[in-house]
Protein backbone atom coordinates (compact mmCIF):
# COMPACT_ATOMS: atom_id res chain seq x y z
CA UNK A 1 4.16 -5.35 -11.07
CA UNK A 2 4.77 -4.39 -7.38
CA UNK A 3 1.39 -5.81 -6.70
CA UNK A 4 2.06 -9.11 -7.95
CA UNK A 5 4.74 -9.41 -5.01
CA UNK A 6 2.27 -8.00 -2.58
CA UNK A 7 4.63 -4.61 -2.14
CA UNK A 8 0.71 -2.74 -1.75
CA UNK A 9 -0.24 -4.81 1.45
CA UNK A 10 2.95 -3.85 2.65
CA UNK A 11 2.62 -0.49 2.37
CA UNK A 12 5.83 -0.62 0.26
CA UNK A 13 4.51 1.61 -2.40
CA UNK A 14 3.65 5.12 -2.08
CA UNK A 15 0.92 6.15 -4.23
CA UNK A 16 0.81 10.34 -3.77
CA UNK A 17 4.41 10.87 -4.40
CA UNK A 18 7.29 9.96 -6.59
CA UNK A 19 7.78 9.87 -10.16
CA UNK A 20 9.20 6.46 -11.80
CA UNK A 21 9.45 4.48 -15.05
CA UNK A 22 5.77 2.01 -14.49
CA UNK A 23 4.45 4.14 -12.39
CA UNK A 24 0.76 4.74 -14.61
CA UNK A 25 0.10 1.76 -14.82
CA UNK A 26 0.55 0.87 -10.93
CA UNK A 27 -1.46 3.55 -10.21
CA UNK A 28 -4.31 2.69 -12.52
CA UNK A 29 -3.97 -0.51 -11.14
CA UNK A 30 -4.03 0.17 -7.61
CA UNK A 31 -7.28 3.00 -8.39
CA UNK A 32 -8.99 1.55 -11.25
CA UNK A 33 -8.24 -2.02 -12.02
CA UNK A 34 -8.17 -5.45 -9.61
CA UNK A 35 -4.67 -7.55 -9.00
CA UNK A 36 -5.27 -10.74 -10.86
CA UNK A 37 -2.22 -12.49 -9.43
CA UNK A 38 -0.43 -12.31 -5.80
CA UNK A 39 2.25 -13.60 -4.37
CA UNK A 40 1.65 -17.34 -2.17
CA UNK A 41 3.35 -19.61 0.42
CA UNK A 42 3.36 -23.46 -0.40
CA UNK A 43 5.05 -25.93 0.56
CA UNK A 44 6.17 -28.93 -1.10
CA UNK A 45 7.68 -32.26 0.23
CA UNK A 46 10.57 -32.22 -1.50
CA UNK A 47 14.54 -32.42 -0.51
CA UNK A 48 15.94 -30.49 -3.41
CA UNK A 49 15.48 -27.08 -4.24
CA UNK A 50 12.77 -25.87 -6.92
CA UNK A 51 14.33 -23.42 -10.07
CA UNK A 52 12.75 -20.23 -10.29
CA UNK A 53 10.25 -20.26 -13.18
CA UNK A 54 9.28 -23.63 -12.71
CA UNK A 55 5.67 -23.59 -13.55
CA UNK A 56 3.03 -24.26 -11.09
CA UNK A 57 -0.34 -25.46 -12.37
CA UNK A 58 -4.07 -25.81 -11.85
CA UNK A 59 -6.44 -29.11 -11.76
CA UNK A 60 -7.02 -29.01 -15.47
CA UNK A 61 -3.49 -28.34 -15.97
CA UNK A 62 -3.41 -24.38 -17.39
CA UNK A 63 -0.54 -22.69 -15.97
CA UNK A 64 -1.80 -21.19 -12.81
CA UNK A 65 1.24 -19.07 -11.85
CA UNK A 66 5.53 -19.91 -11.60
CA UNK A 67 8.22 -20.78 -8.62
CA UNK A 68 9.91 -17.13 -7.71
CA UNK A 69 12.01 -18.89 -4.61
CA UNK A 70 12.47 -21.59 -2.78
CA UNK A 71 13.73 -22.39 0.38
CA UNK A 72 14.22 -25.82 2.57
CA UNK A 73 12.03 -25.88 5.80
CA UNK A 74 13.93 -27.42 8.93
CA UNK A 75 10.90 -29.72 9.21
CA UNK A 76 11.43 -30.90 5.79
CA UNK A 77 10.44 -30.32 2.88
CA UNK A 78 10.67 -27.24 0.29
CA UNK A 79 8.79 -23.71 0.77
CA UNK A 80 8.27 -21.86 -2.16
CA UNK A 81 6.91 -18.63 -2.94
CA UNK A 82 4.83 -18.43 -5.89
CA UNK A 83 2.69 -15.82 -8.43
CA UNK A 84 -0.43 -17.31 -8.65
CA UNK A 85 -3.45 -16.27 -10.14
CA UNK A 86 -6.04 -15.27 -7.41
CA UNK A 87 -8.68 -17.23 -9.93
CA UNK A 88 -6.47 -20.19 -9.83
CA UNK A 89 -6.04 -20.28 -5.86
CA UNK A 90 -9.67 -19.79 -5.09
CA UNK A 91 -10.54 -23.07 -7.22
CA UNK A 92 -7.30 -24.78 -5.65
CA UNK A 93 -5.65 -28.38 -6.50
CA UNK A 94 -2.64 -26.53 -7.36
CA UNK A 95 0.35 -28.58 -8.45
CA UNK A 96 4.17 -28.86 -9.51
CA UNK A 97 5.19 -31.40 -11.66
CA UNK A 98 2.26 -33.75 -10.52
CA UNK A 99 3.12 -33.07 -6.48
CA UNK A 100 -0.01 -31.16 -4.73
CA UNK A 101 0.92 -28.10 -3.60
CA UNK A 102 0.01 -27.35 0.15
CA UNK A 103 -0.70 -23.46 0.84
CA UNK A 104 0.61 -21.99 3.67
CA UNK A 105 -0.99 -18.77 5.29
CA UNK A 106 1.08 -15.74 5.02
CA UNK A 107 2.62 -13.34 7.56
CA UNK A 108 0.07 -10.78 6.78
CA UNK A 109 -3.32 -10.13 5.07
CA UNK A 110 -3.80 -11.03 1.21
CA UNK A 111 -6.40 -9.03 1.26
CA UNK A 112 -6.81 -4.81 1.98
């Protein structure tokens, strides 16, 4: 869904034009329903790079959300973008493989 990878706050999807194959149910969506998952920064203190998919969890260990990139920060470390539940980042302790996850603030507002 274009609204998991936050396409809406960037004004990346047009909702009064266009015809295309998903586009019902990213307009009921987007008029009717609430975005249950969203796409996060984190970073993680890690040299090597994370494998998309890689499943991220919560404290009582439910999967929470999965890796979709990852990236090595010149200060160190791994960033990561990640679909996470919105439920799951509100209650936080968020982790990979046992390492805490540290959630960084996006470029722009999670929130319209």
């Amino acid at each position: 869904m274009p609204q998991m990878v936050n396409l809406d706050l960037l004004n990346g999807i047009n909702f009064k034009k266009g015809c295309y194959t998903g586009q019902e149910i990213v307009a009921r969506t987007h008029y009717l329903g609430k975005v249950k998952r969203r796409t996060h920064l984190a970073h993680l203190p890690l040299l090597a790079p994370i494998a998309a998919g890689s499943e991220i969890v919560d404290a009582a260990g439910n999967v929470a959300g999965q890796v979709v990139r990852s990236a090595a920060n010149p200060d160190g470390g791994q960033d990561i973008l990640a679909e996470l539940r919105l439920e799951s980042v509100e209650a936080g302790a968020l982790s990979w493989q046992g390492m805490a996850l540290q959630l960084l603030p996006m470029p722009y507002a999670l929130e319209k």
